[in-house]
PDB file of N, CA and C in Angstrom:
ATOM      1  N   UNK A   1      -0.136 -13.855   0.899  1.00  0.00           N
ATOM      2  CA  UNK A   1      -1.234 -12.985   0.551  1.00  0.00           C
ATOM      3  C   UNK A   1      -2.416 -13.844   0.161  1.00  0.00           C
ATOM      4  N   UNK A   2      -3.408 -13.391   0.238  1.00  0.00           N
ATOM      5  CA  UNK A   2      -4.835 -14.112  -0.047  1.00  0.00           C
ATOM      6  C   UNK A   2      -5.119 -14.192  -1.395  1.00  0.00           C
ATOM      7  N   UNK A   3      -5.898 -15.705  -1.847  1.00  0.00           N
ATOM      8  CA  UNK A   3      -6.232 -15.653  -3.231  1.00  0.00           C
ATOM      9  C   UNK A   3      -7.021 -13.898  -3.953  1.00  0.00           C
ATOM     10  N   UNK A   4      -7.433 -13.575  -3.195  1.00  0.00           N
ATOM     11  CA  UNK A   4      -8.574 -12.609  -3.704  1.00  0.00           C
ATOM     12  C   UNK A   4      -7.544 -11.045  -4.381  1.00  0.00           C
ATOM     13  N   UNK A   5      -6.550 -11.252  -3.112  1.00  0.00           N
ATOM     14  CA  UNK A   5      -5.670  -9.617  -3.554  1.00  0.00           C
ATOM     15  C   UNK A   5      -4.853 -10.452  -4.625  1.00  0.00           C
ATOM     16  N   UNK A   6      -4.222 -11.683  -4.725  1.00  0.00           N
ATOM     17  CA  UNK A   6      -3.499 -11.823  -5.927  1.00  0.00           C
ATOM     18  C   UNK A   6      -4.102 -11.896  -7.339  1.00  0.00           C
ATOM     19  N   UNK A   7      -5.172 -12.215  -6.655  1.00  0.00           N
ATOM     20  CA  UNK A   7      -6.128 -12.076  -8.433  1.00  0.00           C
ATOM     21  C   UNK A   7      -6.435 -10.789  -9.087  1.00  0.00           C
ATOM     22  N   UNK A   8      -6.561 -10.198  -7.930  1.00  0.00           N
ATOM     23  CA  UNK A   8      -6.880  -8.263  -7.962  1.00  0.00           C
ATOM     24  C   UNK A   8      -5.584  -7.903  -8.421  1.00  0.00           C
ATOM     25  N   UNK A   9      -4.390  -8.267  -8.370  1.00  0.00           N
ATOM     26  CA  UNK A   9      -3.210  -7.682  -8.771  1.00  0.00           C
ATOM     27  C   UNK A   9      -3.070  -8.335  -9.990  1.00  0.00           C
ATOM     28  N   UNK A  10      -3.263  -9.479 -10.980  1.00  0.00           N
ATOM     29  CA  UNK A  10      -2.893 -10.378 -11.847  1.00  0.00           C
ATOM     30  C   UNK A  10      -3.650 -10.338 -12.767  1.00  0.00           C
ATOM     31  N   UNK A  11      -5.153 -10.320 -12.190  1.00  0.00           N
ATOM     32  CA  UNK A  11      -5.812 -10.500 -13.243  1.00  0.00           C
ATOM     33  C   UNK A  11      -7.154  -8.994 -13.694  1.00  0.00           C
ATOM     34  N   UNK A  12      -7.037  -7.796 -12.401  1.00  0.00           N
ATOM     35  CA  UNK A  12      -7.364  -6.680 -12.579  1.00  0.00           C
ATOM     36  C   UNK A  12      -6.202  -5.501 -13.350  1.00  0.00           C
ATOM     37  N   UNK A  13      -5.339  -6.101 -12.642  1.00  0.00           N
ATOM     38  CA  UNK A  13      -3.968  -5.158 -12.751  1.00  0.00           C
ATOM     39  C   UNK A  13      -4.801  -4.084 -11.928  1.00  0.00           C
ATOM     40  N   UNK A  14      -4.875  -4.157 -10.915  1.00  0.00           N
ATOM     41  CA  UNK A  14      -5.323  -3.310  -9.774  1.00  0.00           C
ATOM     42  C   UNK A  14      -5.018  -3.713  -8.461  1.00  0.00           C
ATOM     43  N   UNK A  15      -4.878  -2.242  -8.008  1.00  0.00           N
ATOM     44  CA  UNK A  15      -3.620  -2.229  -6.493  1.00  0.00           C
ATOM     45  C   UNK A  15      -4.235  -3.025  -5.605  1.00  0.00           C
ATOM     46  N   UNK A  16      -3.307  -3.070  -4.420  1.00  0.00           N
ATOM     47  CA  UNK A  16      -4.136  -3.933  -2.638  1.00  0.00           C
ATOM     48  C   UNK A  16      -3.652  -2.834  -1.995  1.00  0.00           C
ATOM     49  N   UNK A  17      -4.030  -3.168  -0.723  1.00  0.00           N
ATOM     50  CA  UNK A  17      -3.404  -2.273   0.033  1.00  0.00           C
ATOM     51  C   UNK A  17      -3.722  -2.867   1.557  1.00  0.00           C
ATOM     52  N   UNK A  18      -3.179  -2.479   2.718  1.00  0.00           N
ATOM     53  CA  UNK A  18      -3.442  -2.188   4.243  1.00  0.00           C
ATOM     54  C   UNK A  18      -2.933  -1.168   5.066  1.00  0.00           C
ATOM     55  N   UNK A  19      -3.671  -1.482   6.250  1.00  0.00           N
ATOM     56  CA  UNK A  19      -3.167  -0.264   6.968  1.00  0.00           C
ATOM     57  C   UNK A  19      -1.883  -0.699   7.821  1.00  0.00           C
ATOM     58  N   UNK A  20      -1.317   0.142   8.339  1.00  0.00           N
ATOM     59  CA  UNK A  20       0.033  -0.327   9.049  1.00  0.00           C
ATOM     60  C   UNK A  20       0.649   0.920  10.154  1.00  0.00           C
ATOM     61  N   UNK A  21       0.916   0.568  11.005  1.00  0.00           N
ATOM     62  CA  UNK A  21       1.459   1.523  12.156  1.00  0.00           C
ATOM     63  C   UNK A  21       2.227   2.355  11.619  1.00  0.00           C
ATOM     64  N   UNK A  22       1.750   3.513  12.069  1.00  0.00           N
ATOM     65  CA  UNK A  22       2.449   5.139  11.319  1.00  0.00           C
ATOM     66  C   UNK A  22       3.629   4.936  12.319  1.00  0.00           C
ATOM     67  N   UNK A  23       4.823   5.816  11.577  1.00  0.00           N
ATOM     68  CA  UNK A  23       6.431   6.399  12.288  1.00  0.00           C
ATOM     69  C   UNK A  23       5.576   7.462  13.133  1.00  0.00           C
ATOM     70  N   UNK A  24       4.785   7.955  12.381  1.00  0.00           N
ATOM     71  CA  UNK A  24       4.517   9.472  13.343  1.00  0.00           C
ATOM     72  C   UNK A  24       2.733   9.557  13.738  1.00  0.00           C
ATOM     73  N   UNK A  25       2.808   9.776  15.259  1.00  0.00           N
ATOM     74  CA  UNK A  25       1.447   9.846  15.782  1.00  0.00           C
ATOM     75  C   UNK A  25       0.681  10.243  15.059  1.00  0.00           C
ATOM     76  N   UNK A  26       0.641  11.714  14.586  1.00  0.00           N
ATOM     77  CA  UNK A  26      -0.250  12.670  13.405  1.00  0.00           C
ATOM     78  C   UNK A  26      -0.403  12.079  12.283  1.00  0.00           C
ATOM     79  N   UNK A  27       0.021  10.839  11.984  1.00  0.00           N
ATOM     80  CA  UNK A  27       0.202  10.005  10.506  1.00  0.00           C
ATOM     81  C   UNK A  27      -0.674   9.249  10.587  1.00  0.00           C
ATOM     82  N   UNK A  28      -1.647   8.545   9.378  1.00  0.00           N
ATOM     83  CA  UNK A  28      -2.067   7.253   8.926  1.00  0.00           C
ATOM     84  C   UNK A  28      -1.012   6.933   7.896  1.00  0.00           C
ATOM     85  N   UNK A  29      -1.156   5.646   8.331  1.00  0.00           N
ATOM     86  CA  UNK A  29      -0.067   4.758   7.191  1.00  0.00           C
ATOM     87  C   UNK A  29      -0.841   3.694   6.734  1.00  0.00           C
ATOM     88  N   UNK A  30      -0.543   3.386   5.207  1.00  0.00           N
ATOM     89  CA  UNK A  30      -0.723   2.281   4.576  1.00  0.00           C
ATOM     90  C   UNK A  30      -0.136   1.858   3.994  1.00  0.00           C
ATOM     91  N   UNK A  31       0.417   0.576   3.671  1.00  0.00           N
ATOM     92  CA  UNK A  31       1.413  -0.254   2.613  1.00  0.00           C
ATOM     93  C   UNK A  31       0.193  -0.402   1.428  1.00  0.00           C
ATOM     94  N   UNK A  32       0.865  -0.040   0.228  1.00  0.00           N
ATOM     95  CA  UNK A  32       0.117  -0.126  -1.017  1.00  0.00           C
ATOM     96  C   UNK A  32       1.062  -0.752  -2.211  1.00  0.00           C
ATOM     97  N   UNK A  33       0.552  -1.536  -2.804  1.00  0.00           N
ATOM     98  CA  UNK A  33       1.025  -2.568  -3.910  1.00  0.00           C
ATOM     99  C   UNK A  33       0.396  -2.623  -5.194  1.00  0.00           C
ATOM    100  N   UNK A  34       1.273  -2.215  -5.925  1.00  0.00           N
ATOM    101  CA  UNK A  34       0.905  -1.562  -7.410  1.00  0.00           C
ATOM    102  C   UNK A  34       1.523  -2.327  -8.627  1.00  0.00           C
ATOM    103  N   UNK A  35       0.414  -2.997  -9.317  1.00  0.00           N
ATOM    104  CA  UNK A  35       1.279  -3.455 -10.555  1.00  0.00           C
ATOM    105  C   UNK A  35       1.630  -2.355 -11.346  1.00  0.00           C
ATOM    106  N   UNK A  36       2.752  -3.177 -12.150  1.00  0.00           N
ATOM    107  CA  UNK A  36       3.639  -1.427 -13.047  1.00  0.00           C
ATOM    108  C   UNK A  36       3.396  -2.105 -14.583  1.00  0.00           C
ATOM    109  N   UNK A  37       3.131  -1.523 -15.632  1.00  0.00           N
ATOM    110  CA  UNK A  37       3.238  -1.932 -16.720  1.00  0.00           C
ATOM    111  C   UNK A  37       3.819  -2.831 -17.569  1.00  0.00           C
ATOM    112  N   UNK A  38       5.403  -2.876 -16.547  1.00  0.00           N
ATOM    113  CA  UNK A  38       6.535  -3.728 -17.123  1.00  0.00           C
ATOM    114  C   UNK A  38       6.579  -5.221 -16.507  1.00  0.00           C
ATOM    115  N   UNK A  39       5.194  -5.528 -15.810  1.00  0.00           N
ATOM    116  CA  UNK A  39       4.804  -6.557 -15.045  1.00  0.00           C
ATOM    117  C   UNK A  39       5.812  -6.511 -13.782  1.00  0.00           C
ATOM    118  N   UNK A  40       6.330  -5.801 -12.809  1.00  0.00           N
ATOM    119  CA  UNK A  40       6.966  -5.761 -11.638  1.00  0.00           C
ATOM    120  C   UNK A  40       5.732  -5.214 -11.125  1.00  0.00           C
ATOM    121  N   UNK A  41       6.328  -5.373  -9.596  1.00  0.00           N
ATOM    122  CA  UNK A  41       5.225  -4.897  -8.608  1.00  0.00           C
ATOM    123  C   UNK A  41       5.975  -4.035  -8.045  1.00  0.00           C
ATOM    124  N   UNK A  42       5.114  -2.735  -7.360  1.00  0.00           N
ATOM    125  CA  UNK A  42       5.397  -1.311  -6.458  1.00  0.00           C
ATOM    126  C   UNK A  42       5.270  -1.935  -5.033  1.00  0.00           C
ATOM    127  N   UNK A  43       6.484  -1.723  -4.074  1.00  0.00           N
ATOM    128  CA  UNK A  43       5.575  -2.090  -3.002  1.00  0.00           C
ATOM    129  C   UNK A  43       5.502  -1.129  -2.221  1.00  0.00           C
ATOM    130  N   UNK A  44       4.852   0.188  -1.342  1.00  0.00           N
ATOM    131  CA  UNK A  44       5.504   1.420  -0.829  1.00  0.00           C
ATOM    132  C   UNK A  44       4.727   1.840   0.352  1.00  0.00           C
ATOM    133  N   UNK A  45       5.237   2.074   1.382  1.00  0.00           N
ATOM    134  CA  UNK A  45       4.409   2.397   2.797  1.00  0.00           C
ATOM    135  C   UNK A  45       4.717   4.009   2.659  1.00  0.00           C
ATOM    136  N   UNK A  46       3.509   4.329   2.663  1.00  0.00           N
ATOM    137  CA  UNK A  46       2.776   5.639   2.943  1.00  0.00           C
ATOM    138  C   UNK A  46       2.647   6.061   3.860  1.00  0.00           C
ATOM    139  N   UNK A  47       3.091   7.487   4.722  1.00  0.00           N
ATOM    140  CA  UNK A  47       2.401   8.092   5.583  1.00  0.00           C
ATOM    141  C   UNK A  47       1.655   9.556   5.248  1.00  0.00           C
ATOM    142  N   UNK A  48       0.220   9.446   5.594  1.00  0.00           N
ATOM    143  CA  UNK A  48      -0.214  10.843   5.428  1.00  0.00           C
ATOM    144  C   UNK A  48      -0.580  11.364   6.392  1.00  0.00           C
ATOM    145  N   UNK A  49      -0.808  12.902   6.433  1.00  0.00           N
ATOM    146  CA  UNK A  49      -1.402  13.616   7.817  1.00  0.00           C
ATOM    147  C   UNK A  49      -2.515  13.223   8.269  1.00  0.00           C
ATOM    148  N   UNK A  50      -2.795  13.277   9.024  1.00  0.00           N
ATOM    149  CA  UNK A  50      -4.453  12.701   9.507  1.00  0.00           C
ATOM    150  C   UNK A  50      -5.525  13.824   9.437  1.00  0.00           C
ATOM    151  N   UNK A  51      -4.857  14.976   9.450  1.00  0.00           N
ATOM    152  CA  UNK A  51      -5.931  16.090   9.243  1.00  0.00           C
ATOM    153  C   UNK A  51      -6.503  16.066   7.505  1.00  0.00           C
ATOM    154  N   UNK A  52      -5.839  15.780   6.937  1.00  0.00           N
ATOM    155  CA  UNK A  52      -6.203  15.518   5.590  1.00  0.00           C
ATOM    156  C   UNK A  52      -7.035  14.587   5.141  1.00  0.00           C
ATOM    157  N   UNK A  53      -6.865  13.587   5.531  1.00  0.00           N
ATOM    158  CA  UNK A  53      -7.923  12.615   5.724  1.00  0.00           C
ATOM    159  C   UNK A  53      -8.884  12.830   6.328  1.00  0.00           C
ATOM    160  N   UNK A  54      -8.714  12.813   7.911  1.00  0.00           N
ATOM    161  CA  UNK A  54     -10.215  12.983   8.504  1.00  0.00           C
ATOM    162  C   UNK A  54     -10.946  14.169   7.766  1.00  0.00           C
ATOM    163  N   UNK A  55     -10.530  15.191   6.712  1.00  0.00           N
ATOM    164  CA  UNK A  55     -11.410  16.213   6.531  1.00  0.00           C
ATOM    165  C   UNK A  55     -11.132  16.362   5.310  1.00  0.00           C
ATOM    166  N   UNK A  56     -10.872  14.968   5.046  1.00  0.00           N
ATOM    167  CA  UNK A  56     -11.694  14.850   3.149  1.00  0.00           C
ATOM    168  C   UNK A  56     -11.076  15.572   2.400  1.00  0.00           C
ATOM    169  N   UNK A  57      -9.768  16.514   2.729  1.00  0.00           N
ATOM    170  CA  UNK A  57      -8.853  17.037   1.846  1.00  0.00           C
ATOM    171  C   UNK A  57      -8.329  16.452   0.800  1.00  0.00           C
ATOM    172  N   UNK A  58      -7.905  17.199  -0.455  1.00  0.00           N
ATOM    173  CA  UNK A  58      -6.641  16.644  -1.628  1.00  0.00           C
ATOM    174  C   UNK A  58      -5.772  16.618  -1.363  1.00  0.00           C
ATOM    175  N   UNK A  59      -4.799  15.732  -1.185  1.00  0.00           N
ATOM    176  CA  UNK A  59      -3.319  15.900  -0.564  1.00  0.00           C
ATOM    177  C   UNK A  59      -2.587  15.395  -2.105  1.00  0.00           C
ATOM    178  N   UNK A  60      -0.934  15.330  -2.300  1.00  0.00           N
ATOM    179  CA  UNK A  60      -0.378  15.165  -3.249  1.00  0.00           C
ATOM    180  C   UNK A  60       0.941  14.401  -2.669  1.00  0.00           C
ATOM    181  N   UNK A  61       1.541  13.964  -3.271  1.00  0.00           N
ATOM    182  CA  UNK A  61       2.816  13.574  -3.172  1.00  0.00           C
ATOM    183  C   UNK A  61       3.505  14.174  -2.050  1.00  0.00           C
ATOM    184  N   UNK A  62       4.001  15.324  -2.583  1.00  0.00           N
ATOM    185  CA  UNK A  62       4.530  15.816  -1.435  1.00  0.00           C
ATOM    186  C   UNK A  62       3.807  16.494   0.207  1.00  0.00           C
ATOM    187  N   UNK A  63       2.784  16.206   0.408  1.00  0.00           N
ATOM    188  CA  UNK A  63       2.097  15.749   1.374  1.00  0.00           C
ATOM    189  C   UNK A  63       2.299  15.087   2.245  1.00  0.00           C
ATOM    190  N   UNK A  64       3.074  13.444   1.762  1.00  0.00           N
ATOM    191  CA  UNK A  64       2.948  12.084   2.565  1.00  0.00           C
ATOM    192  C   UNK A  64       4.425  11.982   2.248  1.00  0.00           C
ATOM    193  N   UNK A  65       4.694  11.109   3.246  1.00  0.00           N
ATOM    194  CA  UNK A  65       5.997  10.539   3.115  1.00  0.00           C
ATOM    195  C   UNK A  65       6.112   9.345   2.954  1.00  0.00           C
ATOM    196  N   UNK A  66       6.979   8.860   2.943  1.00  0.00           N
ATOM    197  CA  UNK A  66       7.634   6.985   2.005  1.00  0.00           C
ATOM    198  C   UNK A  66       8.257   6.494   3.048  1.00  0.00           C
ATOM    199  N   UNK A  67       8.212   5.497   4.232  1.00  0.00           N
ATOM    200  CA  UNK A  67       9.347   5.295   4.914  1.00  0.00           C
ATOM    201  C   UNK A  67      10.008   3.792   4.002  1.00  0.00           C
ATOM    202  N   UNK A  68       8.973   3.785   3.043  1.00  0.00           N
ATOM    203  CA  UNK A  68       9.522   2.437   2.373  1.00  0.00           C
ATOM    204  C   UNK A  68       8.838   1.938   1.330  1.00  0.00           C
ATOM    205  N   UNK A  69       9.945   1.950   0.295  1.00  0.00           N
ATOM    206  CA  UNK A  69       9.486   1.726  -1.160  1.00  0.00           C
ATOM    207  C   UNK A  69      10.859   0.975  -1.959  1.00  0.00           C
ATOM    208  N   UNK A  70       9.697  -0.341  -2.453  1.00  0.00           N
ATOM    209  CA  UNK A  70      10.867  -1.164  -3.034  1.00  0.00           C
ATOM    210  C   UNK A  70      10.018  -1.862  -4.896  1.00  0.00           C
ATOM    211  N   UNK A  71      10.708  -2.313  -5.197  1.00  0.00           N
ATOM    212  CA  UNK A  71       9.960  -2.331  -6.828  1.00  0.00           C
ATOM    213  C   UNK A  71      10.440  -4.029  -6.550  1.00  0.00           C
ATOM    214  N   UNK A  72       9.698  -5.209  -6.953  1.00  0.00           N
ATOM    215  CA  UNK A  72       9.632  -6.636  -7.257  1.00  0.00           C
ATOM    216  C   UNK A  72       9.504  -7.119  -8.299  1.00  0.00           C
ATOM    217  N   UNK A  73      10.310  -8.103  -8.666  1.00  0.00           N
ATOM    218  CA  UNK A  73      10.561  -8.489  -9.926  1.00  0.00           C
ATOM    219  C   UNK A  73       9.264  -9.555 -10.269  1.00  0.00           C
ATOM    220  N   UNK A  74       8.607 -10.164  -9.545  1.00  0.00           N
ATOM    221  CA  UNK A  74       7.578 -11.111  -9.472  1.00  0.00           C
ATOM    222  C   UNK A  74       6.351 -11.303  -8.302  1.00  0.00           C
ATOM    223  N   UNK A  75       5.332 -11.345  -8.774  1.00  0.00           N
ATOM    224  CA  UNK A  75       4.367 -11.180  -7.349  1.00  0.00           C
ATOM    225  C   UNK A  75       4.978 -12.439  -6.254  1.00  0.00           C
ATOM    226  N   UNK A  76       5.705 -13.420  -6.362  1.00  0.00           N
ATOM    227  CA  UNK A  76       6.466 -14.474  -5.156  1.00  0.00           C
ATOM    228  C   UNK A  76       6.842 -13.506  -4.039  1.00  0.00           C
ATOM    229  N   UNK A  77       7.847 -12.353  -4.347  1.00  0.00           N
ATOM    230  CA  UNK A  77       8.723 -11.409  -3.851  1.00  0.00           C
ATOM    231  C   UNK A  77       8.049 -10.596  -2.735  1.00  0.00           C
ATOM    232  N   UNK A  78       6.256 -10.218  -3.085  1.00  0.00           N
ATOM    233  CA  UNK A  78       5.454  -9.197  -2.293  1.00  0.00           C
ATOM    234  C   UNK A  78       5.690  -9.619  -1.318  1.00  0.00           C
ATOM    235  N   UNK A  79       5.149 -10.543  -0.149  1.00  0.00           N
ATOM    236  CA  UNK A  79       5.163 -10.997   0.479  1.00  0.00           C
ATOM    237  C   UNK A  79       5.976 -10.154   1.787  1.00  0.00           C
ATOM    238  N   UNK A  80       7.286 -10.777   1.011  1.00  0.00           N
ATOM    239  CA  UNK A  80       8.736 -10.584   1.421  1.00  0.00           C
ATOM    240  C   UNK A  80       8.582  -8.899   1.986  1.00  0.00           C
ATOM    241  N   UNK A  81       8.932  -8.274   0.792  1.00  0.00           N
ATOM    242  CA  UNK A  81       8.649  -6.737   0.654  1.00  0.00           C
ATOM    243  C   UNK A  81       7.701  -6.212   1.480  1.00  0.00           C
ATOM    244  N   UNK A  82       6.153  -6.655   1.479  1.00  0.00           N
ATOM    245  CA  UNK A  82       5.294  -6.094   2.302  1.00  0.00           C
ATOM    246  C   UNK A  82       5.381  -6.428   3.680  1.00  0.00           C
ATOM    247  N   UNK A  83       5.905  -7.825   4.409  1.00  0.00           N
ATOM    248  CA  UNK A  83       6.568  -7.950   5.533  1.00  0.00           C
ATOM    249  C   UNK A  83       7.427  -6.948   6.358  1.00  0.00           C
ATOM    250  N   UNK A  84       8.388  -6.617   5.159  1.00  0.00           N
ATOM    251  CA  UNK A  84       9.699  -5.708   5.086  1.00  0.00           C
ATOM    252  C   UNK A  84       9.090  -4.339   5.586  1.00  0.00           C
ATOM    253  N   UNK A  85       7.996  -3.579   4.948  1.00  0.00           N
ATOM    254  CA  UNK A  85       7.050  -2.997   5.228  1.00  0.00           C
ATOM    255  C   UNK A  85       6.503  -2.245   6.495  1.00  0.00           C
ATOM    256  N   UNK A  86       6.292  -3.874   7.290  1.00  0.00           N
ATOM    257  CA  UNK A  86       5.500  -3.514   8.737  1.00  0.00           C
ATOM    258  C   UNK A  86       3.934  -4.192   8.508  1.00  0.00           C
ATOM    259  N   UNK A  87       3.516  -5.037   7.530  1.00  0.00           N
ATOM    260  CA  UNK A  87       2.468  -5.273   7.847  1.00  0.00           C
ATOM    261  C   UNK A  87       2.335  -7.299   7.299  1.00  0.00           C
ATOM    262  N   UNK A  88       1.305  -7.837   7.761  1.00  0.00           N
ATOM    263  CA  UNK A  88       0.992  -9.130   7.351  1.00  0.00           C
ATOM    264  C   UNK A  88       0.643  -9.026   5.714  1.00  0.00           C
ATOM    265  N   UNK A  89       0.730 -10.077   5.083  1.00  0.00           N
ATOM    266  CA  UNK A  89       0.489 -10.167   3.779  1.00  0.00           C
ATOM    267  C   UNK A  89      -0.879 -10.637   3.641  1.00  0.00           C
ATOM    268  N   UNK A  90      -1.025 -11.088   4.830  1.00  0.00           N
ATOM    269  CA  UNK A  90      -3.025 -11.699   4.731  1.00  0.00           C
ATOM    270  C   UNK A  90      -3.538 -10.432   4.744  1.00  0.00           C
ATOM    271  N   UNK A  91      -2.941  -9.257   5.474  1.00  0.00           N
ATOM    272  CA  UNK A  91      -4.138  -8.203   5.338  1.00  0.00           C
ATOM    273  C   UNK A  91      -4.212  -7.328   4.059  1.00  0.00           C
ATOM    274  N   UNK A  92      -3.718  -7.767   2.676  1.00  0.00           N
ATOM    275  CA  UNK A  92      -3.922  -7.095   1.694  1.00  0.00           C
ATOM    276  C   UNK A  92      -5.008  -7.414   1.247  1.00  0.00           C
ATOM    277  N   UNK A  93      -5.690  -6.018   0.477  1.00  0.00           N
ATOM    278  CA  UNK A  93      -7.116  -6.346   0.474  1.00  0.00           C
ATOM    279  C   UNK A  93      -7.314  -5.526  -0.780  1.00  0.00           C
ATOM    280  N   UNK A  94      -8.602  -5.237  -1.516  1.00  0.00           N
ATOM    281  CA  UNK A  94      -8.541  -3.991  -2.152  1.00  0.00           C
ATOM    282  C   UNK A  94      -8.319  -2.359  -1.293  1.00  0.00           C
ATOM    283  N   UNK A  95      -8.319  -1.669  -1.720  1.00  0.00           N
ATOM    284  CA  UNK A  95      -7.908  -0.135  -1.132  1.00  0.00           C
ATOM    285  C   UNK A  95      -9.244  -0.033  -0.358  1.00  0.00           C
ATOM    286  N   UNK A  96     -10.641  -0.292  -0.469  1.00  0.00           N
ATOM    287  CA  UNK A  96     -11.334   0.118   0.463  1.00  0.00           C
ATOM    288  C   UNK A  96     -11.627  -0.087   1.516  1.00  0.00           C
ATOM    289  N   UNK A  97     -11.361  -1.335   1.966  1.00  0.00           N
ATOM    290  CA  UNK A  97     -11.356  -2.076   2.971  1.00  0.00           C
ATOM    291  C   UNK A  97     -10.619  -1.435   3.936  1.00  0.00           C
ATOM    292  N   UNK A  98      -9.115  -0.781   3.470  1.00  0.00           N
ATOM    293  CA  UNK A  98      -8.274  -0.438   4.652  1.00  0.00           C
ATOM    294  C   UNK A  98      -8.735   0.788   4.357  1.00  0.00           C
ATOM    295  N   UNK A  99      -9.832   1.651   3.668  1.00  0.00           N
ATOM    296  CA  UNK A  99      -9.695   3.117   4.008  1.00  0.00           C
ATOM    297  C   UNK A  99      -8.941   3.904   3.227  1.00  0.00           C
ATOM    298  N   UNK A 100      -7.962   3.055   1.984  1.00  0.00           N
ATOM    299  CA  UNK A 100      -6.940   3.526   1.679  1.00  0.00           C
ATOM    300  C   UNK A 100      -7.468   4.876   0.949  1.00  0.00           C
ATOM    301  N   UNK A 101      -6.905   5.832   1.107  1.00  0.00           N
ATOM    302  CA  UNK A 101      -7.239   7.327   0.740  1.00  0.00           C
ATOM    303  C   UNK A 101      -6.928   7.669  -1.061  1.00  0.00           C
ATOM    304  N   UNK A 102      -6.074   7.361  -1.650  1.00  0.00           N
ATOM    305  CA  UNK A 102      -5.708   7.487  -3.155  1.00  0.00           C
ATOM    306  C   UNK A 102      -6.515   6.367  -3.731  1.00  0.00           C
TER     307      UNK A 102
END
């Protein structure tokens, strides 16, 4: 991962994120990486509808689906996990960059 998202995770305590090939055509997907309070990291690929997005809707939880969500004991581990994922670890970025919707 790039100096810039590990500093954003370490020293903001604020998420990264990218985009990543949806399971399902009608889907945008993004892998998103979340520090947790207890200093572990979230790592969890998202799919949401695309109609929701393209039209600026509120969507919720049960909205999107998870094809993959794992919790890391140390930012070393992301990497690994976000690989695991479906996406490169260079492309973590802050959330706006990829569009990320939450």
């Amino acid at each position: 991962m790039k100096t810039q998202a590990k500093n954003r995770l370490v020293m903001s305590k604020s998420s990264i994120a990218a985009r990543r090939e949806s399971g399902q055509a009608d889907h945008y997907s993004w892998v998103w990486v979340v520090p947790r309070q207890d200093g572990r990291f979230r790592v969890v690929a998202i799919e949401v509808p695309k109609h929701l997005v393209d039209n600026d809707e509120c969507f919720f939880e049960d909205d999107m689906t998870k094809p993959y969500e794992r919790v890391v004991d140390n930012i070393e581990e992301i990497d690994g996990a976000v690989c695991e994922a479906g996406v490169d670890p260079e492309a973590l970025d802050a959330p706006w960059h990829s569009d990320f919707p939450l």
